[in-house]
N, C-alpha and C. Protein backbone atom coordinates (compact mmCIF):
# COMPACT_ATOMS: atom_id res chain seq x y z
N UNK A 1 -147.15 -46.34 98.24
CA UNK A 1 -145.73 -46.57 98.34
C UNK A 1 -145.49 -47.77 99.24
N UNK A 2 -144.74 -48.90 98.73
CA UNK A 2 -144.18 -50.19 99.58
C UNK A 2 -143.55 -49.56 100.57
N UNK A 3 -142.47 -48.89 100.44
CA UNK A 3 -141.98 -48.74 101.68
C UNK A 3 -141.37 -46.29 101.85
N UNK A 4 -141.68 -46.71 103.07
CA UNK A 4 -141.80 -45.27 103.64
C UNK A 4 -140.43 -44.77 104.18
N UNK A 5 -139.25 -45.49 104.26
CA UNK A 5 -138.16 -45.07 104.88
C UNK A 5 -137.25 -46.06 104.88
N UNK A 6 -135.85 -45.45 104.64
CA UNK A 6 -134.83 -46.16 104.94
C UNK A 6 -134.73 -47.31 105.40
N UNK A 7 -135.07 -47.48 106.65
CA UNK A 7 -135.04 -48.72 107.58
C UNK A 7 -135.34 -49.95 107.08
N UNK A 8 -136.77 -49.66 106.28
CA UNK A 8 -137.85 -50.38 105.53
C UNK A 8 -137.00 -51.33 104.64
N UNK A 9 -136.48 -50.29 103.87
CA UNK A 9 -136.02 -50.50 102.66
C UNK A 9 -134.60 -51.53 102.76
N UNK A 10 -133.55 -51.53 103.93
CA UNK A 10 -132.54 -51.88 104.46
C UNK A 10 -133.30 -52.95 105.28
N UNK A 11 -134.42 -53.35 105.46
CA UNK A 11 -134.46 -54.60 106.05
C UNK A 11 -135.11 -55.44 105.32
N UNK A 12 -135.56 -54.95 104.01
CA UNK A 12 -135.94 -55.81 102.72
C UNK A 12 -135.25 -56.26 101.97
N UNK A 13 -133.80 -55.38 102.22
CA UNK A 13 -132.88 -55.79 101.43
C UNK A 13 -132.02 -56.70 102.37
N UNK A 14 -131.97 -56.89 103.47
CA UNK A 14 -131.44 -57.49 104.44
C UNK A 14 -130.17 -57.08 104.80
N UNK A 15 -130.05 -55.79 105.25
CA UNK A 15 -128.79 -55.21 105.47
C UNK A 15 -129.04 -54.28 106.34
N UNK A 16 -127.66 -54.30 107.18
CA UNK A 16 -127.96 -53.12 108.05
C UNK A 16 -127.54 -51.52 108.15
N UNK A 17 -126.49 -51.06 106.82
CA UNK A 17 -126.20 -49.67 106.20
C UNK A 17 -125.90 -50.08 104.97
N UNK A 18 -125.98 -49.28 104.04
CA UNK A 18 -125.79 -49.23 102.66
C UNK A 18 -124.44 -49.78 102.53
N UNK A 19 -123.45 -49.09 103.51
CA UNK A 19 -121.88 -50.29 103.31
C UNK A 19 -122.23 -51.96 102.48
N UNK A 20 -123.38 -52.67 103.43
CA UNK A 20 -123.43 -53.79 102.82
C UNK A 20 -124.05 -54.38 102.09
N UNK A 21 -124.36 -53.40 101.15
CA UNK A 21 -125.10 -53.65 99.94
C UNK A 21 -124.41 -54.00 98.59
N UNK A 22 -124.13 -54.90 98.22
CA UNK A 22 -123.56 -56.08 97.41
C UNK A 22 -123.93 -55.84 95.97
N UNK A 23 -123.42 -56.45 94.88
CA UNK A 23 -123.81 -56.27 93.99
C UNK A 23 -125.13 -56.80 93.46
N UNK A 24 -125.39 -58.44 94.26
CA UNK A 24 -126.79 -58.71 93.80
C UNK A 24 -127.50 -58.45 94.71
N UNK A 25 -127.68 -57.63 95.46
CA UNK A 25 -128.41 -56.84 96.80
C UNK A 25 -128.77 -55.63 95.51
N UNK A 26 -127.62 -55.07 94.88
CA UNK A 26 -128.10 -53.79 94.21
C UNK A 26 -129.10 -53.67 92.97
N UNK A 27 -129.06 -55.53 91.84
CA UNK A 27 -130.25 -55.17 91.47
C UNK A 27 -131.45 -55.18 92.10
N UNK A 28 -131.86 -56.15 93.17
CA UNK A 28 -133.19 -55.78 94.00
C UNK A 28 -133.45 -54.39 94.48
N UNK A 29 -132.29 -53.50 94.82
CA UNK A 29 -132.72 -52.73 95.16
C UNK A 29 -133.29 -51.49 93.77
N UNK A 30 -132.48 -52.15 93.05
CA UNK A 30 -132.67 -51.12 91.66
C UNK A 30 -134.58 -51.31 91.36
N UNK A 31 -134.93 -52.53 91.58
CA UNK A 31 -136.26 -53.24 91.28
C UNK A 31 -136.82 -52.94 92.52
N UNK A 32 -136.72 -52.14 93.86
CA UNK A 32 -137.30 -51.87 94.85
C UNK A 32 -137.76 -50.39 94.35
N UNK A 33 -136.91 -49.52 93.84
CA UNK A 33 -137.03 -47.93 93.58
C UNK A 33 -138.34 -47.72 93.24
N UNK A 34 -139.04 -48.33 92.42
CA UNK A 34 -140.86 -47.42 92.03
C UNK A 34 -141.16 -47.58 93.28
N UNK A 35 -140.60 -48.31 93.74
CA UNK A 35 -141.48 -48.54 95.38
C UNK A 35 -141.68 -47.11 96.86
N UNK A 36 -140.42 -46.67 96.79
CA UNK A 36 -139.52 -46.11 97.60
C UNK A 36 -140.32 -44.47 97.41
N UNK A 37 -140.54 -44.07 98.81
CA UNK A 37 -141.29 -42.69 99.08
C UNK A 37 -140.21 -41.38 98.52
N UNK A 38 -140.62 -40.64 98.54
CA UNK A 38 -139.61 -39.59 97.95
C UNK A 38 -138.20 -39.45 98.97
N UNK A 39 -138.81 -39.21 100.23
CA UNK A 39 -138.03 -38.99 101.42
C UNK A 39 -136.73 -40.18 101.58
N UNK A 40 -137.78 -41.12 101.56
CA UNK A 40 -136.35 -42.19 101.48
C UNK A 40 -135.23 -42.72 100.55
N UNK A 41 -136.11 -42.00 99.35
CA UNK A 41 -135.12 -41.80 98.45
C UNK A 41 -133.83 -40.82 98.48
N UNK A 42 -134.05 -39.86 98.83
CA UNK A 42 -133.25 -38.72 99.34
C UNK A 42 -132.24 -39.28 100.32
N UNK A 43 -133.01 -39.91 101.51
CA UNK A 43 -131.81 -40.25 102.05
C UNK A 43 -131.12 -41.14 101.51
N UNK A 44 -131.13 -42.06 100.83
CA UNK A 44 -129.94 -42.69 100.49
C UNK A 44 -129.70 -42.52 99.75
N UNK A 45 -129.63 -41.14 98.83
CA UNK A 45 -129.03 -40.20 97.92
C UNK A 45 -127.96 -39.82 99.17
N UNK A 46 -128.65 -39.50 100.10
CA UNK A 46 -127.31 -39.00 100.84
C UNK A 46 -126.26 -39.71 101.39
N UNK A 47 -126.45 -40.91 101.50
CA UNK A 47 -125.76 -42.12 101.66
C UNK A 47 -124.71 -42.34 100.28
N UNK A 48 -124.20 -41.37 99.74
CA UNK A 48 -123.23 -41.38 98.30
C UNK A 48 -122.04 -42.22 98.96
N UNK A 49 -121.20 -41.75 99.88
CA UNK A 49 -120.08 -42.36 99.98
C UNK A 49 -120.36 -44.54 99.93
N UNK A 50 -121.15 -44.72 100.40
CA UNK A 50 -121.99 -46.18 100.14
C UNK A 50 -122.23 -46.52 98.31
N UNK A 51 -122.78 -45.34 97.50
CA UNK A 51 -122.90 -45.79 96.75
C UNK A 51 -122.07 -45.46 95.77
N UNK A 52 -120.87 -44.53 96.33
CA UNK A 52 -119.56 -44.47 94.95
C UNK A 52 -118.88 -45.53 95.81
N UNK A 53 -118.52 -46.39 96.67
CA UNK A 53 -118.16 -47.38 96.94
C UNK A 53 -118.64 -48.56 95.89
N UNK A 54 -120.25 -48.23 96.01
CA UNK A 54 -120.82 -49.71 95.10
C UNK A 54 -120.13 -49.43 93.85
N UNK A 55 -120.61 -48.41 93.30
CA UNK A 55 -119.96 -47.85 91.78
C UNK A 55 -118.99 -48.20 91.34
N UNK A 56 -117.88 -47.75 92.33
CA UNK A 56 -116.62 -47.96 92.23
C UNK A 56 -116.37 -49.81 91.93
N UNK A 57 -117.31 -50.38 92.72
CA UNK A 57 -117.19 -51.97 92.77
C UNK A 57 -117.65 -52.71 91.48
N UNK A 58 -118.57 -51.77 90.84
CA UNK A 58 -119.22 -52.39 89.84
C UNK A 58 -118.68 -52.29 88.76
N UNK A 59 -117.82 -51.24 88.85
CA UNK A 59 -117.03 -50.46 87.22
C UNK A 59 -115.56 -51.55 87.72
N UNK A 60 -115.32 -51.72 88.72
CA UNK A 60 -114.39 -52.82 88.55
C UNK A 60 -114.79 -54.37 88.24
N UNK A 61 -115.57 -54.57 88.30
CA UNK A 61 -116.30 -56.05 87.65
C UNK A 61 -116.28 -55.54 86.60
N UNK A 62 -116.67 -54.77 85.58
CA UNK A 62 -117.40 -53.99 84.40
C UNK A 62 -115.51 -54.43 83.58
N UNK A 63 -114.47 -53.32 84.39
CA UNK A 63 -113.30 -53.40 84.04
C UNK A 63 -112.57 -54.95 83.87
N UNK A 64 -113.03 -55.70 84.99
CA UNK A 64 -112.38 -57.10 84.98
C UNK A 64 -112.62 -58.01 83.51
N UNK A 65 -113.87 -57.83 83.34
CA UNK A 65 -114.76 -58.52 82.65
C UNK A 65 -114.14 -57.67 81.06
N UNK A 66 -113.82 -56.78 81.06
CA UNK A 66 -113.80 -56.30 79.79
C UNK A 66 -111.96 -56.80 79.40
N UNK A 67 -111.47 -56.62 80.39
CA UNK A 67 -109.75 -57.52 80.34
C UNK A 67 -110.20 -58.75 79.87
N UNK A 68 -110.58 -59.41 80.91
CA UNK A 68 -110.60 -61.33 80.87
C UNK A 68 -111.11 -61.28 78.78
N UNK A 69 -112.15 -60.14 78.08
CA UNK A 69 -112.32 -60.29 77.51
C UNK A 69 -111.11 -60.05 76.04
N UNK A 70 -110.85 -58.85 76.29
CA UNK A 70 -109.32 -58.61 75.52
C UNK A 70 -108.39 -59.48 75.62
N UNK A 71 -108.36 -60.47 76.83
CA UNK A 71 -107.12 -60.86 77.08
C UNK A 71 -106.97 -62.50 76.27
N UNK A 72 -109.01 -62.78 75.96
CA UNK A 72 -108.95 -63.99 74.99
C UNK A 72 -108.82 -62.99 73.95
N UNK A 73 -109.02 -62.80 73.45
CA UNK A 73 -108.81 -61.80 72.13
C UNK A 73 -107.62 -61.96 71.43
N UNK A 74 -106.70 -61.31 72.72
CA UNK A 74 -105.27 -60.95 72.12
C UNK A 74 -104.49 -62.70 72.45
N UNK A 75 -105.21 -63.77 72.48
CA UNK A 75 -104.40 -64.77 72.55
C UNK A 75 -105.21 -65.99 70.77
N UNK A 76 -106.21 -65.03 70.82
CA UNK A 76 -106.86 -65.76 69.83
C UNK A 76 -106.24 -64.83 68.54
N UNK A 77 -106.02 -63.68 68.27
CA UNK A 77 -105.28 -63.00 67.46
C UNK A 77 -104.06 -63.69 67.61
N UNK A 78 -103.14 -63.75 68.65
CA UNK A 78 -101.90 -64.58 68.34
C UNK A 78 -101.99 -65.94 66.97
N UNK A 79 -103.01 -66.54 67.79
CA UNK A 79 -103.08 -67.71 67.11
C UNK A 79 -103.08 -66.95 66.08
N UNK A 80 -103.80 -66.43 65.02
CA UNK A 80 -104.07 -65.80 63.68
C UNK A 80 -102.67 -65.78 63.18
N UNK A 81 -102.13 -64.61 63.85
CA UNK A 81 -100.80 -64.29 63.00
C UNK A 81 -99.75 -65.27 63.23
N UNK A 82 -99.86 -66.03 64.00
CA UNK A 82 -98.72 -67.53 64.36
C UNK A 82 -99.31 -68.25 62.74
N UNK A 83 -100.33 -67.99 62.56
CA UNK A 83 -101.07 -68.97 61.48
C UNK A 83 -100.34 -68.41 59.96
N UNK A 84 -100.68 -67.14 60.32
CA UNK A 84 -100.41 -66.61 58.80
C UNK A 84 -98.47 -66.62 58.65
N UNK A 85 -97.91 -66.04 59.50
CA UNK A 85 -96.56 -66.39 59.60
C UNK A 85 -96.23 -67.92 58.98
N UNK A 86 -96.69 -69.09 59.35
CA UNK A 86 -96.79 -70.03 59.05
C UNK A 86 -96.71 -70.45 57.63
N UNK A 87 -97.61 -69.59 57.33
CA UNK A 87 -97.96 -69.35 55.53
C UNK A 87 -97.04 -68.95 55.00
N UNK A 88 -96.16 -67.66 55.53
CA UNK A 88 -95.88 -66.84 54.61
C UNK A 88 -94.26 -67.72 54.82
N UNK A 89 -93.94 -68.38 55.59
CA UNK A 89 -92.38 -69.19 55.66
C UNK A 89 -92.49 -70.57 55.00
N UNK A 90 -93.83 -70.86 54.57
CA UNK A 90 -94.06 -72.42 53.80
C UNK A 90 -93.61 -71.61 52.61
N UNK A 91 -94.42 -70.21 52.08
CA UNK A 91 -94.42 -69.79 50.40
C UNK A 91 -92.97 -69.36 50.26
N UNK A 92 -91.96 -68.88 51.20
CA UNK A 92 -91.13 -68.34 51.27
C UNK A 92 -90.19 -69.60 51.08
N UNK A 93 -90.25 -70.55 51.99
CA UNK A 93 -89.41 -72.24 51.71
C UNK A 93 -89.82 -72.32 50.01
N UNK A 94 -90.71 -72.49 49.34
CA UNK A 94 -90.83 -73.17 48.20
C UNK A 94 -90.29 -72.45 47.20
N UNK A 95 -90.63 -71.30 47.66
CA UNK A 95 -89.97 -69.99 46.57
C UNK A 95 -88.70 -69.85 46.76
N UNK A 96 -87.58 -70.67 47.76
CA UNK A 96 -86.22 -70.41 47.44
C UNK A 96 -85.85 -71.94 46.72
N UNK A 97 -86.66 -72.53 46.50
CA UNK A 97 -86.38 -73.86 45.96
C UNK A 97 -86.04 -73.81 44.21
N UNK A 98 -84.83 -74.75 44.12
CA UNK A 98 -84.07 -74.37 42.82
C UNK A 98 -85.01 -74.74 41.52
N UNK A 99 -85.13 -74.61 40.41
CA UNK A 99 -85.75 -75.29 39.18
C UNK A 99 -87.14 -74.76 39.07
N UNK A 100 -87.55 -73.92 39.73
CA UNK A 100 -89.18 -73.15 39.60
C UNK A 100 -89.08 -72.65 38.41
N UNK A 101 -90.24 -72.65 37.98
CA UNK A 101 -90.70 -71.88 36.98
C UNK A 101 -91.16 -70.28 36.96
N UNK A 102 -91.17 -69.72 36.07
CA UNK A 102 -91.81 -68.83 36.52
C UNK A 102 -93.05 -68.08 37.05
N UNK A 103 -93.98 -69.04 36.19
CA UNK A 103 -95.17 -69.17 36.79
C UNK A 103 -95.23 -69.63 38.25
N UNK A 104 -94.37 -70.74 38.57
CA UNK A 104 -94.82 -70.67 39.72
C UNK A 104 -94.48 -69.90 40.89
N UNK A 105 -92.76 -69.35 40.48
CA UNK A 105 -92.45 -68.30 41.50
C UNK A 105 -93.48 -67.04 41.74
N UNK A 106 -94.31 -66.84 40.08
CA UNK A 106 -95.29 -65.44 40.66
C UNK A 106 -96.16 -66.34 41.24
N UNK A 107 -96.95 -67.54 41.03
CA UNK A 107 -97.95 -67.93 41.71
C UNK A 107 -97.20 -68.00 43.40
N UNK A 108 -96.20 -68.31 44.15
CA UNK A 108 -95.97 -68.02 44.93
C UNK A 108 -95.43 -66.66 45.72
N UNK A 109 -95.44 -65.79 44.76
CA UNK A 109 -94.99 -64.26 45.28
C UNK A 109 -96.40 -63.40 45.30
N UNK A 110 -97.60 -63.86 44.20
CA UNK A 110 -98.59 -64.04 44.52
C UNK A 110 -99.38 -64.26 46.21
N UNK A 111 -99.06 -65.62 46.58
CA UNK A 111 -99.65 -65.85 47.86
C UNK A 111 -99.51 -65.38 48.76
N UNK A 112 -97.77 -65.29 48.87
CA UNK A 112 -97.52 -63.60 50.17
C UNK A 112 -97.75 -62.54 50.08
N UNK A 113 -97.93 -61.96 48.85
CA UNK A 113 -98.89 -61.11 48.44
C UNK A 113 -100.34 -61.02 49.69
N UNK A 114 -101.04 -62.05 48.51
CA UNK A 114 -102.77 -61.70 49.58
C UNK A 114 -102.28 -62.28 50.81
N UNK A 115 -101.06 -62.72 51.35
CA UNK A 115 -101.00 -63.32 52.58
C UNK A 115 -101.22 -62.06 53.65
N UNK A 116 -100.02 -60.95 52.81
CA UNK A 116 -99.97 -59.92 53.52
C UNK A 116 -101.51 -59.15 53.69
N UNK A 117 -102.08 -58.95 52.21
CA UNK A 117 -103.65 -58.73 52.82
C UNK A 117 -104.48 -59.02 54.19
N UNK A 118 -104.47 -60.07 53.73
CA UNK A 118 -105.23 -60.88 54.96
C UNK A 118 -104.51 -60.85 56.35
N UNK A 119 -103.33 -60.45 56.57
CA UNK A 119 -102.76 -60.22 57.81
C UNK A 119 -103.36 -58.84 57.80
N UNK A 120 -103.43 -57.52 56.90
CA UNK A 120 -104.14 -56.46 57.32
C UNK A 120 -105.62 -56.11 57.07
N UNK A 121 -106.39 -56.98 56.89
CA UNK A 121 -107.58 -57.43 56.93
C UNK A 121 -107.95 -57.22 58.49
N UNK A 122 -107.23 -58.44 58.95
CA UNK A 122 -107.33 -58.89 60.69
C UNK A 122 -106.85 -57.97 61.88
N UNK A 123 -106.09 -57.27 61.14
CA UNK A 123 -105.54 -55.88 61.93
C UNK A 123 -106.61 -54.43 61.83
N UNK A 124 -106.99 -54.93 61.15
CA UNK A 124 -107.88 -53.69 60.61
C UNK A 124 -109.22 -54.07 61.28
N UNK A 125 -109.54 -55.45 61.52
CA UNK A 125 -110.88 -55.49 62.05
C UNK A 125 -110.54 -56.12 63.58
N UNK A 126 -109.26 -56.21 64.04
CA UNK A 126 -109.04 -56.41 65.91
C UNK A 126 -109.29 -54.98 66.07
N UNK A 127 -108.48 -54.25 65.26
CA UNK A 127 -108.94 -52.86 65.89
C UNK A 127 -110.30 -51.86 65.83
N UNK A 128 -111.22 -52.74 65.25
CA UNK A 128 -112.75 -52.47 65.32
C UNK A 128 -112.87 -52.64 66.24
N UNK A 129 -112.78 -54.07 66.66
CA UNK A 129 -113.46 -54.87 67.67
C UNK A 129 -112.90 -54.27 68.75
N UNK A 130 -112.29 -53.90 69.04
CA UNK A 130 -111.29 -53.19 70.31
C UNK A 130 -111.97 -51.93 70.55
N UNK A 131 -112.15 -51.13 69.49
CA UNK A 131 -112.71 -49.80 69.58
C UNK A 131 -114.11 -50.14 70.25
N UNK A 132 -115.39 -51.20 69.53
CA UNK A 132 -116.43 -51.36 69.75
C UNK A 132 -116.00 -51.65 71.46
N UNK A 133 -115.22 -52.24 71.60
CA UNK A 133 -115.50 -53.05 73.17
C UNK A 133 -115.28 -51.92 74.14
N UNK A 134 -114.51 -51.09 73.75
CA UNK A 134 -113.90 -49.52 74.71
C UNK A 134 -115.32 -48.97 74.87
N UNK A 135 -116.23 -48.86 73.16
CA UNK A 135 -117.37 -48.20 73.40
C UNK A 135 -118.23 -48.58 74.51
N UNK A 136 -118.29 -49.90 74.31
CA UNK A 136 -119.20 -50.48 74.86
C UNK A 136 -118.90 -50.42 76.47
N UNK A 137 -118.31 -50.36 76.93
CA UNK A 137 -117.81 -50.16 78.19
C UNK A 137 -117.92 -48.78 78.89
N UNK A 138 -117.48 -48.03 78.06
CA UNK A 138 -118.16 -46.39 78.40
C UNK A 138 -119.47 -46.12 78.70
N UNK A 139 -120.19 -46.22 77.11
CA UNK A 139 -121.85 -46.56 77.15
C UNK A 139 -122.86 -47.53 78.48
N UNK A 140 -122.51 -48.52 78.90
CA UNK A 140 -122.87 -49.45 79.25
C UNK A 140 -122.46 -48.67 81.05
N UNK A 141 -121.63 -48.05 81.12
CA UNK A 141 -120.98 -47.28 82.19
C UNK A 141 -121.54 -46.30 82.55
N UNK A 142 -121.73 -45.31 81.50
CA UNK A 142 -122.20 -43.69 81.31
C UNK A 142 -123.81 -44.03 81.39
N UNK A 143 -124.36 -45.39 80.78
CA UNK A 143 -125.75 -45.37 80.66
C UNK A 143 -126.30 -45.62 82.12
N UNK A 144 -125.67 -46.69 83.10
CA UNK A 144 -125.98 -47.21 84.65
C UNK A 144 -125.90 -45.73 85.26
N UNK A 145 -124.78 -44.85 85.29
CA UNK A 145 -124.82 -43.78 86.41
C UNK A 145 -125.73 -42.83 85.97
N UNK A 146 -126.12 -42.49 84.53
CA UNK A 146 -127.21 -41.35 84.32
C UNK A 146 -128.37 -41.93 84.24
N UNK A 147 -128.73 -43.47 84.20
CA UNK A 147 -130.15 -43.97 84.82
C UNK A 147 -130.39 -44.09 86.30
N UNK A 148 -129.45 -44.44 86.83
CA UNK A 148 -129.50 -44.20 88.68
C UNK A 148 -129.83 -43.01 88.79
N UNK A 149 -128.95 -41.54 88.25
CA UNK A 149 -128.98 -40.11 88.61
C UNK A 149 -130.62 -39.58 88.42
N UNK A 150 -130.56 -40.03 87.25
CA UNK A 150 -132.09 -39.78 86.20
C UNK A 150 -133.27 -40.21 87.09
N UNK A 151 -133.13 -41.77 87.70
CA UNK A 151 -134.25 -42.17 88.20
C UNK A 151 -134.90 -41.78 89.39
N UNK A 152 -133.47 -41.57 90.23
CA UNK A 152 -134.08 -40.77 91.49
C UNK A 152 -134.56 -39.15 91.29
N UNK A 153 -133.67 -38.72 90.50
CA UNK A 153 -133.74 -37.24 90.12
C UNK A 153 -135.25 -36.83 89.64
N UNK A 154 -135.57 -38.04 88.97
CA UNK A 154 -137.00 -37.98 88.32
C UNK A 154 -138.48 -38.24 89.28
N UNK A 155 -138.17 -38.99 90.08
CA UNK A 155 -138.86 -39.21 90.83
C UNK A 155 -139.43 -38.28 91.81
N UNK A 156 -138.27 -37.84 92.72
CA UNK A 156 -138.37 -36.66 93.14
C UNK A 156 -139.04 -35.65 92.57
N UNK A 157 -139.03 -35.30 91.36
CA UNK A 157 -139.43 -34.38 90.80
C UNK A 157 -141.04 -34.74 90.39
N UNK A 158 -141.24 -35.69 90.16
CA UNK A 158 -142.50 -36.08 90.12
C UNK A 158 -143.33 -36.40 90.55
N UNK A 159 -142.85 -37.13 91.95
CA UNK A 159 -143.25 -36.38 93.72
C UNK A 159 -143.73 -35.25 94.12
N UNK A 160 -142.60 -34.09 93.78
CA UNK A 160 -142.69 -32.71 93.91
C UNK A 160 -143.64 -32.15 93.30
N UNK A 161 -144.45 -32.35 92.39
CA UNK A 161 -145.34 -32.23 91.60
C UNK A 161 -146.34 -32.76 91.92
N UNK A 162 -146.87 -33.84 92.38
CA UNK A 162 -148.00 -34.68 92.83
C UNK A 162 -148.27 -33.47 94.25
N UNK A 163 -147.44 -33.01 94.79
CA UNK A 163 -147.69 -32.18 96.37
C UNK A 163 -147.97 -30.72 96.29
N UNK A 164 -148.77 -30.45 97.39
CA UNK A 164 -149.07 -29.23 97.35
C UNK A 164 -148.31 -27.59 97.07
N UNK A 165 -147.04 -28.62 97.66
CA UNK A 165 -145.82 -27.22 97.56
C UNK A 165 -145.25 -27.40 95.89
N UNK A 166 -145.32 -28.12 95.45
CA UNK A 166 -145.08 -28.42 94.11
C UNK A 166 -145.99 -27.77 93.01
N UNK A 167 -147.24 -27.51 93.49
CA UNK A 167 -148.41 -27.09 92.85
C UNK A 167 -148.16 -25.55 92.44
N UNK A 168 -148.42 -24.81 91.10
CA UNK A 168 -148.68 -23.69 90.87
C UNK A 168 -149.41 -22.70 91.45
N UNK A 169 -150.40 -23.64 91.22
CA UNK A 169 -151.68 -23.30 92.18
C UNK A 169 -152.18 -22.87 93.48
N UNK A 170 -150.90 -23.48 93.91
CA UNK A 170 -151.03 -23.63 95.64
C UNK A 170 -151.52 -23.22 96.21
């Protein structure tokens, strides 16, 4: 084991309580864990209020990042339907224009036609993409706290097992 205790571990990471453990402090430390004795693992299991602080810090980057991302989204969808609107008041201008034929009034009642398609085409697949991104944010969320929980949880346990009091046998 690299390191045997707390202290160790907090002066590798260059900090002096888990309070100031940062977000890029937290992948090193994530990449310190095979390292880390059982014991010292524990304690800064017990050190939670430190790390639903980090949590809390990270699911708000996680949250920021997933806005800033919706928020091009819903300006790049504008553009779309500013576009198709566009369309559908050019076919709508030509189609009140006097002396048409009839062919061409259906060829233009036609176009707002699939215009309208294609406006629910794009509605139909923002709201994919919206759903996927919610997923992805859960997943990506739910997967970090039950691999943290998992990893120490596991360890421990596989610790506990390597030791005599762990042993069947005993």
């Amino acid at each position: 084991m690299g390191y045997r205790n707390e202290d160790e571990i907090k002066r590798a990471l260059g900090i002096e309580s888990w309070r100031n453990l940062s977000k890029d402090k937290m992948i090193r430390f994530a990449a310190m864990m095979p390292d880390m004795g059982t014991e010292a693992a524990l304690k800064i299991v017990e050190q939670f209020p430190a790390f639903k602080d980090l949590a809390k810090s990270a699911l708000d980057a996680m949250k920021r990042a997933h806005e800033s991302t919706l928020s091009a989204d819903a300006e790049s969808q504008e553009h779309v339907y500013r576009a198709f609107q566009d369309i559908r008041e050019t076919l709508k201008d030509e189609l009140n224009k006097d002396g048409l034929s009839w062919e061409n009034r259906q060829f233009l009642i036609e176009g707002m036609k699939e215009n309208g398609r294609q406006v629910s085409q794009k509605d139909t697949e923002h709201k994919k993409f919206l759903d996927g991104q919610l997923r992805k944010v859960l997943v990506g969320t739910g997967t970090a706290l039950v691999l943290g929980v998992a990893f120490v949880g596991g360890k421990v346990m596989a610790e506990g097992n390597d030791s005599p009091e762990g042993s069947l046998e005993g």
